[in-house]
N, C-alpha and C. Protein backbone atom coordinates (compact mmCIF):
# COMPACT_ATOMS: atom_id res chain seq x y z
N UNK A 1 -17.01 2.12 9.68
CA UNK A 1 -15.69 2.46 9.19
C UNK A 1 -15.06 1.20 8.62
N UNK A 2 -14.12 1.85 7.65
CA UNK A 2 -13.31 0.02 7.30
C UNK A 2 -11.49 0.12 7.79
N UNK A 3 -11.41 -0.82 8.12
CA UNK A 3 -9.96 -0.36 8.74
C UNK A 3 -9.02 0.38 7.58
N UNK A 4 -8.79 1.11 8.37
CA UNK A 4 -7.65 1.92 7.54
C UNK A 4 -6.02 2.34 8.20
N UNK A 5 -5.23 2.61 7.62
CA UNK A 5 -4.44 2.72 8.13
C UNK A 5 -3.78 4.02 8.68
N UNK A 6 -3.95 4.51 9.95
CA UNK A 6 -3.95 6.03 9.85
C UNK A 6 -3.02 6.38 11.12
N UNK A 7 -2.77 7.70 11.29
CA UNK A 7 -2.86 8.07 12.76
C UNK A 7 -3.62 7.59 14.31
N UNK A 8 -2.97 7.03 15.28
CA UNK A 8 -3.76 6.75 16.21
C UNK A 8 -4.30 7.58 17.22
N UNK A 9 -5.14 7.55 18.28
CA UNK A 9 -5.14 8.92 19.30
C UNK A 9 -4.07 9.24 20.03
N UNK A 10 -3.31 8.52 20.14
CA UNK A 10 -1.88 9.30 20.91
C UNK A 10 -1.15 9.59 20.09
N UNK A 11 -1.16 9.51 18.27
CA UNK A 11 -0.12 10.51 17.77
C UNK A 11 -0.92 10.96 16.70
N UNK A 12 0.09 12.48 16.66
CA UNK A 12 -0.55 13.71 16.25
C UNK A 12 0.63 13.58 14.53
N UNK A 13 1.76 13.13 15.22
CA UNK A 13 2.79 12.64 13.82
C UNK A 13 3.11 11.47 13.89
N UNK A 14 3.46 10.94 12.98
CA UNK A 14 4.13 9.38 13.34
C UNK A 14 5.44 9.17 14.35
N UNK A 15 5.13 8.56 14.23
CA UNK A 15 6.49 7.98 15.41
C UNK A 15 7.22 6.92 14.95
N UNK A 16 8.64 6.78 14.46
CA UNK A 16 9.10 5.77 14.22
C UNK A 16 9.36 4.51 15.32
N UNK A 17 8.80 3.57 14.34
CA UNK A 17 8.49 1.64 15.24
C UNK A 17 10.13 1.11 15.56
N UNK A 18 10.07 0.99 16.45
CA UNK A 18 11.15 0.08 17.00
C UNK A 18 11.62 -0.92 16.33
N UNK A 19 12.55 -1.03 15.26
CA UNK A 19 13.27 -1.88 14.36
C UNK A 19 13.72 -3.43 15.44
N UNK A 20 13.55 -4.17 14.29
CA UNK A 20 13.68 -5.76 15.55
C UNK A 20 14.85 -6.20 14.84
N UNK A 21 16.11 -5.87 15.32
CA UNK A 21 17.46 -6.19 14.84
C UNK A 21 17.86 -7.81 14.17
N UNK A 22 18.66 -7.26 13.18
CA UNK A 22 18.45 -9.05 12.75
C UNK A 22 19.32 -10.16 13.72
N UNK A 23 19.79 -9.69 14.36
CA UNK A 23 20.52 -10.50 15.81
C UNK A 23 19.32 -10.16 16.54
N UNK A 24 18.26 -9.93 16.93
CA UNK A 24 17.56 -10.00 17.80
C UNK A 24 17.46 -10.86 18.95
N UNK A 25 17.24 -10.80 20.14
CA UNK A 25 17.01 -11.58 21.29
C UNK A 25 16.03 -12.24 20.54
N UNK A 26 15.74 -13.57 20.75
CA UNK A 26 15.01 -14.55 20.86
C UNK A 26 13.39 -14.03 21.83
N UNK A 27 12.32 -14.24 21.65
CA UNK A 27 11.30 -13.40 22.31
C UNK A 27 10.14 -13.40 21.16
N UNK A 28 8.94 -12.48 21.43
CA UNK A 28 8.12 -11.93 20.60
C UNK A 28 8.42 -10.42 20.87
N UNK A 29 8.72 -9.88 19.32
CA UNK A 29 8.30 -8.77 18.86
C UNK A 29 6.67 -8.16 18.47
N UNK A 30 6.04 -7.09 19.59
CA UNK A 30 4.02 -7.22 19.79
C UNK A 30 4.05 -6.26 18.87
N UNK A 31 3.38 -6.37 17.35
CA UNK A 31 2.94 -4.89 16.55
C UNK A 31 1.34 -5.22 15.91
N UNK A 32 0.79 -4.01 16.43
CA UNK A 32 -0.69 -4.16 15.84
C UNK A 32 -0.82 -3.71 14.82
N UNK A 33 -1.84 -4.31 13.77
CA UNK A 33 -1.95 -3.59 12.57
C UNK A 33 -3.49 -2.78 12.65
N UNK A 34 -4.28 -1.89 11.74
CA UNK A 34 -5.38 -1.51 11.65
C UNK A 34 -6.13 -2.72 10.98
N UNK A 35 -5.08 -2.72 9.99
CA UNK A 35 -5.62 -3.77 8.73
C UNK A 35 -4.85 -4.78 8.41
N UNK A 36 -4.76 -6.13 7.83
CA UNK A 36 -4.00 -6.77 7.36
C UNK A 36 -2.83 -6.27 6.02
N UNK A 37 -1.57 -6.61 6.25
CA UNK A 37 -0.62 -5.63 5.91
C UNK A 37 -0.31 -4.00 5.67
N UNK A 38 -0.76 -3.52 6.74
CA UNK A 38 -0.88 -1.79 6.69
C UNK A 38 0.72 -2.05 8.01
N UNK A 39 0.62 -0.48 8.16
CA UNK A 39 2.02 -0.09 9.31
C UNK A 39 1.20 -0.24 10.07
N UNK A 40 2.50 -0.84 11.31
CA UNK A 40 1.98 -1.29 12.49
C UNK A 40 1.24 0.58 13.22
N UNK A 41 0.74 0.21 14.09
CA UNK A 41 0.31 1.56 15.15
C UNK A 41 1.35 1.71 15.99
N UNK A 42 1.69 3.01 16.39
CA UNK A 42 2.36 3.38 16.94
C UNK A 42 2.13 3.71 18.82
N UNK A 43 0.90 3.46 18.92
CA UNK A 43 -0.17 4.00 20.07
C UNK A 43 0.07 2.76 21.20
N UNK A 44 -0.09 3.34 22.51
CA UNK A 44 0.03 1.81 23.34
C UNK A 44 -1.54 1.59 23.14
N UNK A 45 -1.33 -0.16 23.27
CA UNK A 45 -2.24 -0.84 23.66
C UNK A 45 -2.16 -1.88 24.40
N UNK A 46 -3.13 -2.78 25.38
CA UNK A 46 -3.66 -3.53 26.47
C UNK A 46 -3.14 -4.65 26.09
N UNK A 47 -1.77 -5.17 26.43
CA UNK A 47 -1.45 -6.63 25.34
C UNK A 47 -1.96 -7.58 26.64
N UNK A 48 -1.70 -8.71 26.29
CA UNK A 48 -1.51 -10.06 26.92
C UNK A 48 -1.09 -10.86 26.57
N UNK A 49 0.00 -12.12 26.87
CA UNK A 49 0.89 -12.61 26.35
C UNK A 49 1.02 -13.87 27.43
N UNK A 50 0.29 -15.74 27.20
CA UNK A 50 0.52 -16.38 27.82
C UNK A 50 0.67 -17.54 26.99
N UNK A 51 1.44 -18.42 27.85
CA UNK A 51 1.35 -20.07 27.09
C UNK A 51 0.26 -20.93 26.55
N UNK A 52 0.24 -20.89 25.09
CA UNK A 52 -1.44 -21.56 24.84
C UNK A 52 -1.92 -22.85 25.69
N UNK A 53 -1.25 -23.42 26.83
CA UNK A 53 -1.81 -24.42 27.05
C UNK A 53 -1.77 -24.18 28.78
N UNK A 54 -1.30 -22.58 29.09
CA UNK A 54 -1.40 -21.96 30.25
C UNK A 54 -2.09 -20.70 30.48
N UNK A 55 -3.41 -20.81 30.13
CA UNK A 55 -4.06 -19.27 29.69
C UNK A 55 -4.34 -18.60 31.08
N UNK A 56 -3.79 -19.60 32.57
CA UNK A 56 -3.39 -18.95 34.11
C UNK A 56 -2.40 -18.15 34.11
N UNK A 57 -1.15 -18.44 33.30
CA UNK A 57 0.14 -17.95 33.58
C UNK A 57 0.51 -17.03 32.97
N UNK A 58 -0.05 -15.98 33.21
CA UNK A 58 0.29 -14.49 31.90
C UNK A 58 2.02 -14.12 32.51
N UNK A 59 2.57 -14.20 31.01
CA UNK A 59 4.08 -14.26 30.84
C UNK A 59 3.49 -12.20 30.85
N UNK A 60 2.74 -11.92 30.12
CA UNK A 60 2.99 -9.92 29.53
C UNK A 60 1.36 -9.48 29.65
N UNK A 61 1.55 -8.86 31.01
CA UNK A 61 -0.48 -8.20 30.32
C UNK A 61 0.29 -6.75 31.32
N UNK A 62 -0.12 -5.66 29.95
CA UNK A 62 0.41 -4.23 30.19
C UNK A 62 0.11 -3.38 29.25
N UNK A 63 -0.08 -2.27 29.41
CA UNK A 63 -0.09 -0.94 28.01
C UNK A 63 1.10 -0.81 27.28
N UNK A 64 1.34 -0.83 26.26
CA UNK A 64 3.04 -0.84 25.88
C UNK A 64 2.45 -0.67 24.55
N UNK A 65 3.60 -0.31 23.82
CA UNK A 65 3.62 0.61 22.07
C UNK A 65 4.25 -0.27 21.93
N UNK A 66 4.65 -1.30 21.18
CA UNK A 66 5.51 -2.43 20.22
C UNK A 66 6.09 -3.65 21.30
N UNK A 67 5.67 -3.46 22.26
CA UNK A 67 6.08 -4.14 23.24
C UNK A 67 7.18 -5.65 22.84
N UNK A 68 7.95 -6.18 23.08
CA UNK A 68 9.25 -7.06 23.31
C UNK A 68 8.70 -8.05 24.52
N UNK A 69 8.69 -9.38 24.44
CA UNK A 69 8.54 -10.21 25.19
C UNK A 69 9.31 -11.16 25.62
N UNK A 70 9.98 -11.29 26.41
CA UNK A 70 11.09 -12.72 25.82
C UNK A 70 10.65 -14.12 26.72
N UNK A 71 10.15 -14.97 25.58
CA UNK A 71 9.60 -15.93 25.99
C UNK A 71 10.36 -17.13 25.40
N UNK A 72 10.61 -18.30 26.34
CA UNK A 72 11.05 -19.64 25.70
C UNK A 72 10.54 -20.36 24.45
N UNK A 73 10.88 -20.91 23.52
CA UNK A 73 10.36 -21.37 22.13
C UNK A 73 8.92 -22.23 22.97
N UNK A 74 7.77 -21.92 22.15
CA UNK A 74 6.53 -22.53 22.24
C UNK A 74 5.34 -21.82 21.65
N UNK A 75 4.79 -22.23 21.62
CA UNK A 75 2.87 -21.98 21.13
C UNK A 75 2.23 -20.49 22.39
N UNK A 76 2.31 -19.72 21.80
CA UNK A 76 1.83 -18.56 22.80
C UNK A 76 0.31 -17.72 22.44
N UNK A 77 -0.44 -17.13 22.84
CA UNK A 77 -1.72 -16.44 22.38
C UNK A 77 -1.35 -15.22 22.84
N UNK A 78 -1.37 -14.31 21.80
CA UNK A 78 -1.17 -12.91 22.20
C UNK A 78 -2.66 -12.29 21.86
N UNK A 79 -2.62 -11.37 23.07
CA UNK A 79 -4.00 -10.59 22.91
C UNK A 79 -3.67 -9.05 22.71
N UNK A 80 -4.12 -7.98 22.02
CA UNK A 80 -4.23 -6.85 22.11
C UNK A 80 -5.56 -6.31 22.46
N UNK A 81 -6.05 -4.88 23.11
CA UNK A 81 -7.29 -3.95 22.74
C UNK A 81 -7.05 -2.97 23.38
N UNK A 82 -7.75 -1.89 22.73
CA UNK A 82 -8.15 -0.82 23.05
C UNK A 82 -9.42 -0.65 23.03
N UNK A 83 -10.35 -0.03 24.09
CA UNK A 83 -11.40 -0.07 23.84
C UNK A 83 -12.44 -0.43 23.36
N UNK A 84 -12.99 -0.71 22.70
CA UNK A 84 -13.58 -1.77 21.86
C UNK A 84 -13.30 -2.88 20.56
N UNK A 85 -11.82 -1.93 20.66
CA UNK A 85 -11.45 -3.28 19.53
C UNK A 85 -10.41 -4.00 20.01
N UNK A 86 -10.59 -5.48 19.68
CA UNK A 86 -9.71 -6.54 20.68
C UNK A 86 -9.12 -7.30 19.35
N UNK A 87 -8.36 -8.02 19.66
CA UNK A 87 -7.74 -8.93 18.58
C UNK A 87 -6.70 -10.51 19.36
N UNK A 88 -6.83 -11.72 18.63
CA UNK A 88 -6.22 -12.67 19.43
C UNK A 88 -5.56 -13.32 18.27
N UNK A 89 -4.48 -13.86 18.36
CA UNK A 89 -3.40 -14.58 17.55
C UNK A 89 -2.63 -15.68 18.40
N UNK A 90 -2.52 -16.63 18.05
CA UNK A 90 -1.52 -17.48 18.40
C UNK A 90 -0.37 -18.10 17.32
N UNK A 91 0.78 -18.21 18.03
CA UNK A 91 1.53 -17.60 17.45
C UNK A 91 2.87 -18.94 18.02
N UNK A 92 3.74 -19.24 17.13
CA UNK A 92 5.07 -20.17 17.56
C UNK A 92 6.25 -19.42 17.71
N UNK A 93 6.79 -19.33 18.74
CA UNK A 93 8.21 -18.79 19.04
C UNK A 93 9.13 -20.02 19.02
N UNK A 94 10.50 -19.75 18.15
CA UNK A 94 11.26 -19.75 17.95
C UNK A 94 12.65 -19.94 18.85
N UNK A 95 13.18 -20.90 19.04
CA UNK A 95 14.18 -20.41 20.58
C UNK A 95 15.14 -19.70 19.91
N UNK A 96 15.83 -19.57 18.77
CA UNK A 96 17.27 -18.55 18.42
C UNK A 96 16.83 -17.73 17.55
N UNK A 97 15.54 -17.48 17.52
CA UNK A 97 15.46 -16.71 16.32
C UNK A 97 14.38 -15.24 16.98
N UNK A 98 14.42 -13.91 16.62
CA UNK A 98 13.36 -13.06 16.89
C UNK A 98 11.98 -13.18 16.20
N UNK A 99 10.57 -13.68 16.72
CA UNK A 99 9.64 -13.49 16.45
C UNK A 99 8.67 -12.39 16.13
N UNK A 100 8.33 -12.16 15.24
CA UNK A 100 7.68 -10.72 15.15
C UNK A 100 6.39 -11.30 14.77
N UNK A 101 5.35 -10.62 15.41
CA UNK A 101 3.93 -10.88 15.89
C UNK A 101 3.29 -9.60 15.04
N UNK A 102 2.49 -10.00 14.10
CA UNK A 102 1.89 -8.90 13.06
C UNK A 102 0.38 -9.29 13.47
N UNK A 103 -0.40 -8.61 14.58
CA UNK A 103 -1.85 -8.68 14.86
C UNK A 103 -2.85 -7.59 14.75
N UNK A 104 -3.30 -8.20 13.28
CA UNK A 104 -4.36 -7.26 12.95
C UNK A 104 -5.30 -7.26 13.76
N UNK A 105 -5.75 -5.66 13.60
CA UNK A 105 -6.99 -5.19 14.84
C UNK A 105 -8.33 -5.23 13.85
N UNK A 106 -8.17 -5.51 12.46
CA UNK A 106 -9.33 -5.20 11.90
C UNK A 106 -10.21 -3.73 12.31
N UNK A 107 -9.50 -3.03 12.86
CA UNK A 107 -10.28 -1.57 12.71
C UNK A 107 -9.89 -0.40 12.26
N UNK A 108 -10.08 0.50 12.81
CA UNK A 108 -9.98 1.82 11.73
C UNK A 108 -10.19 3.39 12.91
N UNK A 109 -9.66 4.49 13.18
CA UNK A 109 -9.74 5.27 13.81
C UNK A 109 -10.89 6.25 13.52
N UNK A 110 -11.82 6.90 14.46
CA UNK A 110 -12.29 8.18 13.96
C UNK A 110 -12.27 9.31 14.45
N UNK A 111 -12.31 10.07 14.09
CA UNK A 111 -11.77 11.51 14.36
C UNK A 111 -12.74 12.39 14.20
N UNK A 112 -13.15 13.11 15.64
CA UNK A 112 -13.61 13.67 15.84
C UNK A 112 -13.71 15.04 16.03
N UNK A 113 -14.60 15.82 15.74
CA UNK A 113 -14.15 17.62 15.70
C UNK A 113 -15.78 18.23 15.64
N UNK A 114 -16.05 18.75 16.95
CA UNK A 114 -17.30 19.51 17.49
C UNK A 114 -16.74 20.63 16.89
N UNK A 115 -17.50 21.29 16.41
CA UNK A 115 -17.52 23.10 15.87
C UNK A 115 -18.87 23.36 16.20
N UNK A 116 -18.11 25.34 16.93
CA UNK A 116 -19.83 25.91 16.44
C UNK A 116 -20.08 26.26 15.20
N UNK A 117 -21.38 26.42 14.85
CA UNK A 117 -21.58 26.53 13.71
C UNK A 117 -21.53 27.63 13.08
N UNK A 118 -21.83 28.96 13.69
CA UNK A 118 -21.21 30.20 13.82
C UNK A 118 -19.94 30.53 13.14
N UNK A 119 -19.63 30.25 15.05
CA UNK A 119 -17.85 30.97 14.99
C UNK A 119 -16.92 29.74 14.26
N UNK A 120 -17.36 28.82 13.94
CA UNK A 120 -16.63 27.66 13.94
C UNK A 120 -15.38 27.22 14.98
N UNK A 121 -15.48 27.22 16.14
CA UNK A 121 -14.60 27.11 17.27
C UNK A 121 -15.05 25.84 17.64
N UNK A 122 -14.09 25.37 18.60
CA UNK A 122 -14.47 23.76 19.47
C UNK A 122 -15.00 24.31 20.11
N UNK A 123 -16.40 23.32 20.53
CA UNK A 123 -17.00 22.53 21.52
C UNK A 123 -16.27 22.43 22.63
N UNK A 124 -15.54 22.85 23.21
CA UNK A 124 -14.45 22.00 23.85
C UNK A 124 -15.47 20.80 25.54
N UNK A 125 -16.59 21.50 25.69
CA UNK A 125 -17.46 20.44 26.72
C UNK A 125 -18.63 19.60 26.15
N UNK A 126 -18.24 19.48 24.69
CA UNK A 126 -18.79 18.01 23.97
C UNK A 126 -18.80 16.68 24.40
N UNK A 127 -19.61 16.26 24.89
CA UNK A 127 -19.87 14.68 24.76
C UNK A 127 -20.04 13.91 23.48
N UNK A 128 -19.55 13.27 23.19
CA UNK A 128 -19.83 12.58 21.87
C UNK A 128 -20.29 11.26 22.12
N UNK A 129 -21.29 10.67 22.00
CA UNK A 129 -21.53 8.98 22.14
C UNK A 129 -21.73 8.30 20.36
N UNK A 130 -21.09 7.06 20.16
CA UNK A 130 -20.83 6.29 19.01
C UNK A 130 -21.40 5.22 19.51
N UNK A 131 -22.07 4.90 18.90
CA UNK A 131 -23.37 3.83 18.25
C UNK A 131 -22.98 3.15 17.39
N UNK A 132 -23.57 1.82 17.72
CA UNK A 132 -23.37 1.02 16.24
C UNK A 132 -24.07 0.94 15.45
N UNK A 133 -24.13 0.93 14.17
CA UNK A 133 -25.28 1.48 13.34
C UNK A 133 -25.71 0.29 12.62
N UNK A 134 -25.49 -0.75 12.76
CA UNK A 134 -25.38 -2.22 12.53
C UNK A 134 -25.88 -2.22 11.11
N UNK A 135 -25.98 -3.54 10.35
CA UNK A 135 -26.00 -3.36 8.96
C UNK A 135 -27.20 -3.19 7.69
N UNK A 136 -27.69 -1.93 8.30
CA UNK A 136 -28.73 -1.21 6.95
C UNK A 136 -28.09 -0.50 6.17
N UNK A 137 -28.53 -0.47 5.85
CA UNK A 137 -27.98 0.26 4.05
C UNK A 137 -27.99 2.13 4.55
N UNK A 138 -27.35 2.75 3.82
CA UNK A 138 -26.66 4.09 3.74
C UNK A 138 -27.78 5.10 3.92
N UNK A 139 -28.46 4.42 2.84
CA UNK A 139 -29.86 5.26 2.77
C UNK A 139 -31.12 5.10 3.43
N UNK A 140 -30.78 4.05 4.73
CA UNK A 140 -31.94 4.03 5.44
C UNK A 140 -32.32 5.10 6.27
N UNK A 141 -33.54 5.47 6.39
CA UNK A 141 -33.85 6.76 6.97
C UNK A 141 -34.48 6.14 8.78
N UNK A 142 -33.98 4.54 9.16
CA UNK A 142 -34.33 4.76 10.74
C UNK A 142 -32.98 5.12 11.16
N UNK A 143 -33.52 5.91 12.79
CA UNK A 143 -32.54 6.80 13.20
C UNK A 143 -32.28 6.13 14.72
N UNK A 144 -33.27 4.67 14.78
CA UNK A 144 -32.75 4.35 15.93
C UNK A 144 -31.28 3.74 15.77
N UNK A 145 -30.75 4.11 17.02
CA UNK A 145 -29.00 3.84 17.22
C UNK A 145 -28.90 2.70 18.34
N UNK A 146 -28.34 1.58 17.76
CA UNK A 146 -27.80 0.62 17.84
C UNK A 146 -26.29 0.51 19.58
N UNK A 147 -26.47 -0.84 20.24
CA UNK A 147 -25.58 -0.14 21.15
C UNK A 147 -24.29 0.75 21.35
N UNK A 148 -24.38 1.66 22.47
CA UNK A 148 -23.11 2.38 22.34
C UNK A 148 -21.78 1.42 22.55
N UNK A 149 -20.88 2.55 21.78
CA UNK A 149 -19.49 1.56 21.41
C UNK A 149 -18.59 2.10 22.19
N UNK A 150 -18.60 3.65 22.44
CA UNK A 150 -17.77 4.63 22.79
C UNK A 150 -18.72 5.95 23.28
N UNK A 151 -17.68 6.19 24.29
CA UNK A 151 -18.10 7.76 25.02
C UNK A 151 -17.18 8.39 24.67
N UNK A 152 -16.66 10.01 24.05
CA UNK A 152 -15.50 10.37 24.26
C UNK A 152 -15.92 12.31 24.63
N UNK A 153 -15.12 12.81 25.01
CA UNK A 153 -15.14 14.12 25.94
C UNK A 153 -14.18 15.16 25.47
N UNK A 154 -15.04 16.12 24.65
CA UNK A 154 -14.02 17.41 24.47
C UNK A 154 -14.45 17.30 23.13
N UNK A 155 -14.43 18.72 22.13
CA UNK A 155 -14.10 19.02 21.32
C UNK A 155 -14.04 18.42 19.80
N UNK A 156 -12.35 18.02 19.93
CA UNK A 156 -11.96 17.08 19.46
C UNK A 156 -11.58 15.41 20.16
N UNK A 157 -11.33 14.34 19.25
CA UNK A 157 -11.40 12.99 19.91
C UNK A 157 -11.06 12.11 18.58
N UNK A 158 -10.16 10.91 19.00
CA UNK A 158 -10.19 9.99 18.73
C UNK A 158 -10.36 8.87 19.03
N UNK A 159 -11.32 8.34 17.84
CA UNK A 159 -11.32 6.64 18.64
C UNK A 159 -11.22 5.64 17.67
N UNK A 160 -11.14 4.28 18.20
CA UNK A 160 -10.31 3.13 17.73
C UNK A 160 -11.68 2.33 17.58
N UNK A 161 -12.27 2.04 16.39
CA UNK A 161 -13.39 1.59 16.39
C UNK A 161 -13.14 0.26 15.67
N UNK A 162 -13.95 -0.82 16.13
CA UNK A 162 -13.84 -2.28 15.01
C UNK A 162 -14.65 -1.86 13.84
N UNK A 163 -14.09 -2.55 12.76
CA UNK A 163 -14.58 -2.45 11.56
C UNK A 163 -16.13 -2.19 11.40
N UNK A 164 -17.10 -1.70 10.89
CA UNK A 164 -18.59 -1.69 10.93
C UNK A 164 -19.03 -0.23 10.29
N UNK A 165 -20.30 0.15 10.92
CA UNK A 165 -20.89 1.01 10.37
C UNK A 165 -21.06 2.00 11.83
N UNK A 166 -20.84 3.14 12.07
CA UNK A 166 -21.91 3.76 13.36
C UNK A 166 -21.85 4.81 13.09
């Protein structure tokens, strides 16, 4: 997949992002991107948030959708992931000013949908396993599959895949 900018698995519509007021508290503002300059995601994800020269002292590690940090002016490393896709930035806060943290995930969602072939109805007790299909060409005809990336269950499914092929 190549990152794109789309719907995540927890929304079905968009959700409007938490505006970072221009008086803002002083802090980091956490928004993930798919891609470099696309809309942030709206979906929680796994942040972490410590002093780059204290990678003991986690100031923010939690699931949170745009998450708000308020941290003293300094050098910080913010981490995001979901599942297989992770992302790390470091980043300078500001003491009077709101920081907004734009960390691309470099990935891309996929969307999944078991049908019978028939009735065309869900699967709904589908297993799906995603493989990495690592980098041969389109038209290669081997069918061995590369390690798994993802398990997902039911039907339909989404998942948050790093950039690649599977």
């Amino acid at each position: 997949i190549t990152p794109q900018p789309q719907a995540g698995p927890a929304a079905a519509a968009p959700v409007p992002l938490p505006a970072i007021p221009a008086d803002g508290k002083p802090g980091l503002y956490l928004r993930a991107l798919l891609a470099p300059n696309a809309d942030p995601v709206s979906w929680p994800l796994h942040w972490t948030v410590y002093a780059e020269n204290e990678p003991g002292a986690v100031l923010f590690d939690g699931r949170a959708a745009n998450p708000y940090v308020p941290v003293p002016a300094g050098r910080y490393v913010v981490e995001a992931r979901e599942g297989p896709v992770s992302a790390r930035l470091v980043i300078d806060a500001g003491d009077k000013t709101a920081t907004l943290v734009a960390l691309p995930l470099n990935a891309g969602t996929l969307r999944i949908r078991a049908l019978a072939q028939k009735t065309g109805g869900s699967l709904t007790d589908t297993i799906v396993a995603i493989s990495d299909a690592g980098q041969g060409s389109e038209s290669s005809k081997e069918s061995a599959a590369g390690p798994l990336v993802a398990v997902l269950r039911g039907g339909e499914a989404t998942a948050v895949l790093p950039a690649g092929r599977y």
